[in-house]
PDB file of N, CA and C in Angstrom:
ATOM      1  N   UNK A   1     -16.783  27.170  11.564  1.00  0.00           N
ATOM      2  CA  UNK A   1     -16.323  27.402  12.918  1.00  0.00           C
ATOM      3  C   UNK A   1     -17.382  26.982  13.934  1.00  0.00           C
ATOM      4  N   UNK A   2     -18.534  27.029  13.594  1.00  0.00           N
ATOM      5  CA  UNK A   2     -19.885  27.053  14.567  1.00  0.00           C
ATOM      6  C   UNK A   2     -20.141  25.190  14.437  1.00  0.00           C
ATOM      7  N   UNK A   3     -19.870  24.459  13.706  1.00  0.00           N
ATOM      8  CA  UNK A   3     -19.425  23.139  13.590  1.00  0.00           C
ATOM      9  C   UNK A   3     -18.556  22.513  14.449  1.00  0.00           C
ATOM     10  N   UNK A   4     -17.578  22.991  14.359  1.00  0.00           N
ATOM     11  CA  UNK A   4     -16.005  22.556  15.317  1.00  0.00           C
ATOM     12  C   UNK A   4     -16.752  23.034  17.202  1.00  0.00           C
ATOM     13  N   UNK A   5     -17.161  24.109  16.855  1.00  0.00           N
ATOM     14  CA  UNK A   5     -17.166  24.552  19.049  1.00  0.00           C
ATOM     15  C   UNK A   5     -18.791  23.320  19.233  1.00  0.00           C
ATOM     16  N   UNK A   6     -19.841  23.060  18.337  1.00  0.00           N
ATOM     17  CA  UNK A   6     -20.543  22.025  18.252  1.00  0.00           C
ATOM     18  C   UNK A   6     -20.118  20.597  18.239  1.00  0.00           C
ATOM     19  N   UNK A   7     -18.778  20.587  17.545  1.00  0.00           N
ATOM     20  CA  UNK A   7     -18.383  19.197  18.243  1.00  0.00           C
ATOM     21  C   UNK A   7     -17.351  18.753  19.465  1.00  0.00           C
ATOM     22  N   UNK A   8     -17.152  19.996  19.685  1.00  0.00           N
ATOM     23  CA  UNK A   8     -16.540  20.159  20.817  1.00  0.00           C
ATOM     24  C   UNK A   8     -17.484  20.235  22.401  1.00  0.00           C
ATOM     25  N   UNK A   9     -18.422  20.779  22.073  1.00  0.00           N
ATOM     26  CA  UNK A   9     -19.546  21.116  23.074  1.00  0.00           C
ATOM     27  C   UNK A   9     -20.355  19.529  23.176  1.00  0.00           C
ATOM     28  N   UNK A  10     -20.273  18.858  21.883  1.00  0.00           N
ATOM     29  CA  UNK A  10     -20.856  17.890  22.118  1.00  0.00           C
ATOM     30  C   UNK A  10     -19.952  16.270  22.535  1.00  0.00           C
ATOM     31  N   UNK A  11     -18.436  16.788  22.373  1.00  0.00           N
ATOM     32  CA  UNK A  11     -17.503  14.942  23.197  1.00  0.00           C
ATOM     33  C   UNK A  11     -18.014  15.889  24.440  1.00  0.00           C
ATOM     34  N   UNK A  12     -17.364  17.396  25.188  1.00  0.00           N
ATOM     35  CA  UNK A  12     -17.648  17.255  26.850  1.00  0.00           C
ATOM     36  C   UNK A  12     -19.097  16.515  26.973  1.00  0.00           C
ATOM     37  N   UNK A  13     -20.149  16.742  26.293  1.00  0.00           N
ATOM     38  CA  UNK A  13     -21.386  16.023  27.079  1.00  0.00           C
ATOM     39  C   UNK A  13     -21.340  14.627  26.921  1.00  0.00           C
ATOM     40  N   UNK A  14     -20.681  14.232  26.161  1.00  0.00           N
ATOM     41  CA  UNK A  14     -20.194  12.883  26.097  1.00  0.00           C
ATOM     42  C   UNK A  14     -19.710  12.588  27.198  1.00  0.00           C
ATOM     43  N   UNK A  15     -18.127  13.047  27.484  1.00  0.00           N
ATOM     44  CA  UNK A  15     -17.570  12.732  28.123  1.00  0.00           C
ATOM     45  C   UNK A  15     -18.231  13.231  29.565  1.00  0.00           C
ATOM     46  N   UNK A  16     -18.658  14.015  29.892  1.00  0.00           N
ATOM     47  CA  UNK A  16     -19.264  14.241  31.331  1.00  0.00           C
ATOM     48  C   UNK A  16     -20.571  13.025  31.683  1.00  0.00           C
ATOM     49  N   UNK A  17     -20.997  12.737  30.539  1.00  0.00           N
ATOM     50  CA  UNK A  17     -22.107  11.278  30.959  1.00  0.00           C
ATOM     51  C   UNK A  17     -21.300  10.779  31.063  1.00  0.00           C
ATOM     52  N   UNK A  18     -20.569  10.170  30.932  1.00  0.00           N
ATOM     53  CA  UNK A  18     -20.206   8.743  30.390  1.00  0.00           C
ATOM     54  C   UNK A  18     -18.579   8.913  31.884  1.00  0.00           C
ATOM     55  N   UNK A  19     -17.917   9.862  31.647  1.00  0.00           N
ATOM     56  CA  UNK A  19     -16.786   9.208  32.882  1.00  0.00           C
ATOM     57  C   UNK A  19     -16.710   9.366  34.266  1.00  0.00           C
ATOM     58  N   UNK A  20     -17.859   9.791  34.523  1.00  0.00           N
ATOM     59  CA  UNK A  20     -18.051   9.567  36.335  1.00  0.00           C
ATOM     60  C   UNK A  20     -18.146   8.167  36.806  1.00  0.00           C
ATOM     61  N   UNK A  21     -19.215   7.455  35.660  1.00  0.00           N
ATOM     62  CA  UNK A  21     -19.358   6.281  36.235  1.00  0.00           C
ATOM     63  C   UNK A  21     -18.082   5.476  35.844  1.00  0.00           C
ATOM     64  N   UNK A  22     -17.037   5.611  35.122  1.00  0.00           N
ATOM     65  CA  UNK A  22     -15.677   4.780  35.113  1.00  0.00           C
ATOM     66  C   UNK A  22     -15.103   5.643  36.028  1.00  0.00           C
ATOM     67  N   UNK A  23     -14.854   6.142  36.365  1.00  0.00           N
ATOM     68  CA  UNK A  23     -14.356   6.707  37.342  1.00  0.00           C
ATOM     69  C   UNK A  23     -14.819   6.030  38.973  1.00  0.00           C
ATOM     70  N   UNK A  24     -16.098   6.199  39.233  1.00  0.00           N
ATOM     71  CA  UNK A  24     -16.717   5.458  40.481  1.00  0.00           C
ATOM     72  C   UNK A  24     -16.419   4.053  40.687  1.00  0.00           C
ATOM     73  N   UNK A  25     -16.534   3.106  39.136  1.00  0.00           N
ATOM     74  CA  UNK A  25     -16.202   2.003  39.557  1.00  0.00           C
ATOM     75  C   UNK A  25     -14.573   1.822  39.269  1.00  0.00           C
ATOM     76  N   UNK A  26     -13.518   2.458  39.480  1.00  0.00           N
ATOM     77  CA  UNK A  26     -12.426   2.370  38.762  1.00  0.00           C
ATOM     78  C   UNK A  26     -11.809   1.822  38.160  1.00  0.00           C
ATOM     79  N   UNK A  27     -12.192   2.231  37.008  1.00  0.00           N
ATOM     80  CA  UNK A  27     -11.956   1.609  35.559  1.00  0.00           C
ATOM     81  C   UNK A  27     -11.251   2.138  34.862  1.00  0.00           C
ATOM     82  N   UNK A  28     -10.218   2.047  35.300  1.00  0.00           N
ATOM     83  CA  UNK A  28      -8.751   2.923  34.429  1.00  0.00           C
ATOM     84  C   UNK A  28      -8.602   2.267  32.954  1.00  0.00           C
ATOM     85  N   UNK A  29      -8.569   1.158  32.790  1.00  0.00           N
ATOM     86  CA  UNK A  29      -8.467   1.059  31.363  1.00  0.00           C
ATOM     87  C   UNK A  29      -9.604   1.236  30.597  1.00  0.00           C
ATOM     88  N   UNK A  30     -10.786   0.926  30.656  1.00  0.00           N
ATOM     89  CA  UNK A  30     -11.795   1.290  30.007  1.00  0.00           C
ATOM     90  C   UNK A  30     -12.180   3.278  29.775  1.00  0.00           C
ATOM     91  N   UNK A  31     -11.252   3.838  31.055  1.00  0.00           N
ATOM     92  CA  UNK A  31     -11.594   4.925  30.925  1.00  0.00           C
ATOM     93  C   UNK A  31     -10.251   5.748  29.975  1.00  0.00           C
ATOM     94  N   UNK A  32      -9.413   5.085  29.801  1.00  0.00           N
ATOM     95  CA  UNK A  32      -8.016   5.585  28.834  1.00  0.00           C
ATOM     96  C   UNK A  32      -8.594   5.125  27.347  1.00  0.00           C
ATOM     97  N   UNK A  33      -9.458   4.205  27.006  1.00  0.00           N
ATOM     98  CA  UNK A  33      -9.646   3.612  26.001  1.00  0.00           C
ATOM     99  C   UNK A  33     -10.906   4.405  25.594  1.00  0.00           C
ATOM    100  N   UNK A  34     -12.029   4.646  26.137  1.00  0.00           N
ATOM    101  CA  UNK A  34     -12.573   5.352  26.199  1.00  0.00           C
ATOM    102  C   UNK A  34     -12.469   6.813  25.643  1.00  0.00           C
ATOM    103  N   UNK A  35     -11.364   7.771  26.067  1.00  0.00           N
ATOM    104  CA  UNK A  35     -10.582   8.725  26.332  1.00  0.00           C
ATOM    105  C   UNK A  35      -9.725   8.907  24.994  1.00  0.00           C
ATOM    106  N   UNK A  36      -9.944   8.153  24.540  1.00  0.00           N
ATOM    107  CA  UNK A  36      -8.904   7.853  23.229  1.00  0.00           C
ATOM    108  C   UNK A  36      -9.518   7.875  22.400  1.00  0.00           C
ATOM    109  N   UNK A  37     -10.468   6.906  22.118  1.00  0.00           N
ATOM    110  CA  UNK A  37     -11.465   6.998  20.966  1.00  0.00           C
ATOM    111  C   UNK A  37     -12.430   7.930  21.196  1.00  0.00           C
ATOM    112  N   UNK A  38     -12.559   8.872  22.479  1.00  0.00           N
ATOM    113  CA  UNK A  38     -13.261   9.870  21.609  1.00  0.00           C
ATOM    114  C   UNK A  38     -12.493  11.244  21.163  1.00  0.00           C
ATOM    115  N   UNK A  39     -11.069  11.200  21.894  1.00  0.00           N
ATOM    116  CA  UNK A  39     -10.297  12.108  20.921  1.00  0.00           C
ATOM    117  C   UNK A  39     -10.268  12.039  19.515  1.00  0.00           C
ATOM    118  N   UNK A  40      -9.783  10.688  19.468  1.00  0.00           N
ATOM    119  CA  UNK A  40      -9.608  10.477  17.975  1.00  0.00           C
ATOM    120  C   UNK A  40     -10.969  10.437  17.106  1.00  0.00           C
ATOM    121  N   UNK A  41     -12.324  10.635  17.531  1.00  0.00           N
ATOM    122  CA  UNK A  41     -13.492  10.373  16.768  1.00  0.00           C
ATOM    123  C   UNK A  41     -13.550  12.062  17.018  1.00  0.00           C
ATOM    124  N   UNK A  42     -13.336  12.721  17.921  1.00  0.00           N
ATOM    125  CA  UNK A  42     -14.013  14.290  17.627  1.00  0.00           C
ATOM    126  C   UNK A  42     -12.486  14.707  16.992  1.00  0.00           C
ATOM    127  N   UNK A  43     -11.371  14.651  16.812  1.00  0.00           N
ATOM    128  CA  UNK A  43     -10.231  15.184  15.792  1.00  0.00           C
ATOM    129  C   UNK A  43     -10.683  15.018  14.691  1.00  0.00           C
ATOM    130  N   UNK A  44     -11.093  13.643  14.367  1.00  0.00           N
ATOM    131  CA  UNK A  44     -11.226  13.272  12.912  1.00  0.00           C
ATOM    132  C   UNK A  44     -12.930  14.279  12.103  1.00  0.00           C
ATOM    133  N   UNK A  45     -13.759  14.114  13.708  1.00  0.00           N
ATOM    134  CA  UNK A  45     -14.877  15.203  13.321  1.00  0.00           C
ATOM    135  C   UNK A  45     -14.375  16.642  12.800  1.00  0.00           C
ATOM    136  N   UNK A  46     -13.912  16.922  13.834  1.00  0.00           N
ATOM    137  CA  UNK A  46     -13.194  18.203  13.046  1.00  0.00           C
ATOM    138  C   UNK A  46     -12.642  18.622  11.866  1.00  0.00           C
ATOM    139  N   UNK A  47     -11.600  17.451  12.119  1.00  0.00           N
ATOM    140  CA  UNK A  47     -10.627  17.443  10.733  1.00  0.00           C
ATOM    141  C   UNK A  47     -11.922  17.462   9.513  1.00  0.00           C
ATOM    142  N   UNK A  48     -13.208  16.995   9.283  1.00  0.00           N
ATOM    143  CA  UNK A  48     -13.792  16.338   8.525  1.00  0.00           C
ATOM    144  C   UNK A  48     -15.009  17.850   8.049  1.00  0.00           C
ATOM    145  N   UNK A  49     -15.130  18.850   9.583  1.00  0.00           N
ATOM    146  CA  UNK A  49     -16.078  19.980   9.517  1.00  0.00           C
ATOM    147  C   UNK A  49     -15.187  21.047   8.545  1.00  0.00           C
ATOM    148  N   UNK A  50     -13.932  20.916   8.856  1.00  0.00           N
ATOM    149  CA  UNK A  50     -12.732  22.131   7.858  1.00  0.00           C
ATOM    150  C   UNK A  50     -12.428  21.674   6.856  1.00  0.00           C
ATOM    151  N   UNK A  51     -12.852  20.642   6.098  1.00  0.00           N
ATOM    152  CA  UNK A  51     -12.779  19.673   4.761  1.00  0.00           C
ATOM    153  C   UNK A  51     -11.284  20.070   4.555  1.00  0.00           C
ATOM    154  N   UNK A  52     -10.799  19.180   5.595  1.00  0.00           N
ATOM    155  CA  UNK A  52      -9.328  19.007   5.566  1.00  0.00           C
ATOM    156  C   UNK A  52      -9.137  17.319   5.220  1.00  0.00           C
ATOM    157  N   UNK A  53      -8.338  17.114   4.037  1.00  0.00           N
ATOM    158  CA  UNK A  53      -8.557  15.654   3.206  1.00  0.00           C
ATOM    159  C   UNK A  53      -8.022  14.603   4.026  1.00  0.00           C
ATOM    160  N   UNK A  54      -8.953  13.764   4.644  1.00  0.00           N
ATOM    161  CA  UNK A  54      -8.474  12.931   5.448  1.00  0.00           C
ATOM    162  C   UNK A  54      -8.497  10.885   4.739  1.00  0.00           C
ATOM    163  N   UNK A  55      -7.292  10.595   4.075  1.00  0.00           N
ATOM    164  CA  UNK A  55      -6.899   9.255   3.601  1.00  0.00           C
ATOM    165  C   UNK A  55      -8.084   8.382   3.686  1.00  0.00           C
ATOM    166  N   UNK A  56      -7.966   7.605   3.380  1.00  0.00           N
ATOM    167  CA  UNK A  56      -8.834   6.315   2.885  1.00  0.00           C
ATOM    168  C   UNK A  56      -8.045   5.422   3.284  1.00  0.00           C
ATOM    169  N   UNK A  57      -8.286   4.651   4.223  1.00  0.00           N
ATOM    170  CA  UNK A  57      -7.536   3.122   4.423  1.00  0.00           C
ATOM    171  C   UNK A  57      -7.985   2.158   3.210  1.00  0.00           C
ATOM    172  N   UNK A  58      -8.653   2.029   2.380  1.00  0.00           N
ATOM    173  CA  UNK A  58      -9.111   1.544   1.166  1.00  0.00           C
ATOM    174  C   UNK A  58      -8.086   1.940  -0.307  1.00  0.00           C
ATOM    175  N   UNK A  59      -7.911   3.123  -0.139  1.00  0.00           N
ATOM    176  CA  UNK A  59      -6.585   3.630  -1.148  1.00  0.00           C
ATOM    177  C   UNK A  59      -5.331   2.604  -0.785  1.00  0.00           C
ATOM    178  N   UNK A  60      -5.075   2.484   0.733  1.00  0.00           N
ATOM    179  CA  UNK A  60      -3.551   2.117   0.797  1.00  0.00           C
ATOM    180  C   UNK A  60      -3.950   0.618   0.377  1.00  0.00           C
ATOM    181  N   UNK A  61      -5.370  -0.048   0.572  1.00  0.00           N
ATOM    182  CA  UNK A  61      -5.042  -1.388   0.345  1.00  0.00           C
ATOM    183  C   UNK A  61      -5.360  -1.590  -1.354  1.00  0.00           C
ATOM    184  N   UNK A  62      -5.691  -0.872  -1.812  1.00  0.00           N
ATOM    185  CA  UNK A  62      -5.797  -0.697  -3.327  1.00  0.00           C
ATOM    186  C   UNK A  62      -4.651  -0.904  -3.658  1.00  0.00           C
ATOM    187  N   UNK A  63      -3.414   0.164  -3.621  1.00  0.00           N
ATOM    188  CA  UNK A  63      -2.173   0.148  -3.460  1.00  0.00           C
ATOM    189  C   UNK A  63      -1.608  -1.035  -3.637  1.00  0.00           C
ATOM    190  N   UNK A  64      -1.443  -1.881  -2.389  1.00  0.00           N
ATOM    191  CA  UNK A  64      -0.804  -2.639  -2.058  1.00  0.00           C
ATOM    192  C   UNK A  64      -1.766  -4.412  -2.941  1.00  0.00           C
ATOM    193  N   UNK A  65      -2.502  -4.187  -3.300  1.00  0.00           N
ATOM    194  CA  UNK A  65      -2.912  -5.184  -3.733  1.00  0.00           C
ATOM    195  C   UNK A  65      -2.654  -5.243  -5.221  1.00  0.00           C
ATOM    196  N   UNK A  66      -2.873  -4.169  -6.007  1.00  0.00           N
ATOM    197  CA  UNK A  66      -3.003  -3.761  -7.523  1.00  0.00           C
ATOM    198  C   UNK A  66      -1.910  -4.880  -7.957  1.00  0.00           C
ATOM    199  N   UNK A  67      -0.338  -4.721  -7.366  1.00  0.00           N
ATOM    200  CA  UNK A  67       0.509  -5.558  -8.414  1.00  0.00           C
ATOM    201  C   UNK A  67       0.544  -6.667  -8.300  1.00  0.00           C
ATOM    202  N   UNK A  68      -0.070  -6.646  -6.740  1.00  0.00           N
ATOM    203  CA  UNK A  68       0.111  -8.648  -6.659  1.00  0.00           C
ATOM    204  C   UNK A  68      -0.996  -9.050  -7.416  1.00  0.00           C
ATOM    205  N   UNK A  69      -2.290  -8.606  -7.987  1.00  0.00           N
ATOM    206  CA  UNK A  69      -3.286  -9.262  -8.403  1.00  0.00           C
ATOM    207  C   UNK A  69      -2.926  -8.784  -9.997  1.00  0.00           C
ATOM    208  N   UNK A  70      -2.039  -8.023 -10.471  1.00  0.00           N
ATOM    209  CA  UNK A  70      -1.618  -7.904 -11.652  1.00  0.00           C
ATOM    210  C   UNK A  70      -0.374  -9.148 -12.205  1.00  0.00           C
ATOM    211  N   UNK A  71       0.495  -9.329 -11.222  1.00  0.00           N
ATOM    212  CA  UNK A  71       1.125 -10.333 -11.189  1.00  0.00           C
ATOM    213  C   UNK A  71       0.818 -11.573 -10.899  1.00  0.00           C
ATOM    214  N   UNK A  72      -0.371 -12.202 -10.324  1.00  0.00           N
ATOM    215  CA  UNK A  72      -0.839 -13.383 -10.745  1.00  0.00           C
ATOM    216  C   UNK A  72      -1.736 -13.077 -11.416  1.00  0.00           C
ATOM    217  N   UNK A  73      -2.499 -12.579 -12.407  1.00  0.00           N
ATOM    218  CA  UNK A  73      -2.996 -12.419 -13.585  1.00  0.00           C
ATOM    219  C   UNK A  73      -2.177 -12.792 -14.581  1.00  0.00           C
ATOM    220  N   UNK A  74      -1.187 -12.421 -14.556  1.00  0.00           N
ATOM    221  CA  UNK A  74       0.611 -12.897 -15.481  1.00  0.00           C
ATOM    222  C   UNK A  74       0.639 -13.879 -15.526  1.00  0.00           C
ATOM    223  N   UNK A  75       0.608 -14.938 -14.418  1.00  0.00           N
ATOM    224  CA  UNK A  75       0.903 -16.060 -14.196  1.00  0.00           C
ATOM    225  C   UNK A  75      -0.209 -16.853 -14.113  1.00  0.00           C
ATOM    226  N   UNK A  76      -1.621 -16.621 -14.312  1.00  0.00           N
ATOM    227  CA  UNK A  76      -2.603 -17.528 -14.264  1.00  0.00           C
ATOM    228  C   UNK A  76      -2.964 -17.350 -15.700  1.00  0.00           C
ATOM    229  N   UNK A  77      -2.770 -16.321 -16.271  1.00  0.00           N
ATOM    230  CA  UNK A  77      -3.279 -16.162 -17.600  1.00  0.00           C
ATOM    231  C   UNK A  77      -2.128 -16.669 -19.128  1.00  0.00           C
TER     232      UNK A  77
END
């Protein structure tokens, strides 16, 4: 629990450096994009402090590769 309010305590100081100055120069897309990836980088922190099992983009391409490289193995061999 003392993990999660630590990474929480630590995007606001993120985010309090970092969006005044997109803000001053108005920078709406840099500041939505911005805004985004660090939701999604402190969720996934989280998700990651409660060892809640978070996928492998490496599994799905395992997946998806296994039969085609089994099936030209078939056919080259």
């Amino acid at each position: 629990m003392l993990s999660v309010i630590g990474l929480i305590v630590l995007a606001l100081c993120i985010a309090f450096y970092e969006m005044p100055t997109l803000i001053k120069k108005r920078k709406v897309k840099e500041l939505w994009v911005f805004s985004s990836l660090l939701l999604i980088g402190t969720s996934m922190g989280i998700a990651e402090s409660l060892h809640v099992l978070i996928p492998n983009p490496i599994d799905w391409i395992i997946k998806i590769y296994t039969p085609i490289s089994e099936m030209l193995n078939g056919v080259l061999i």
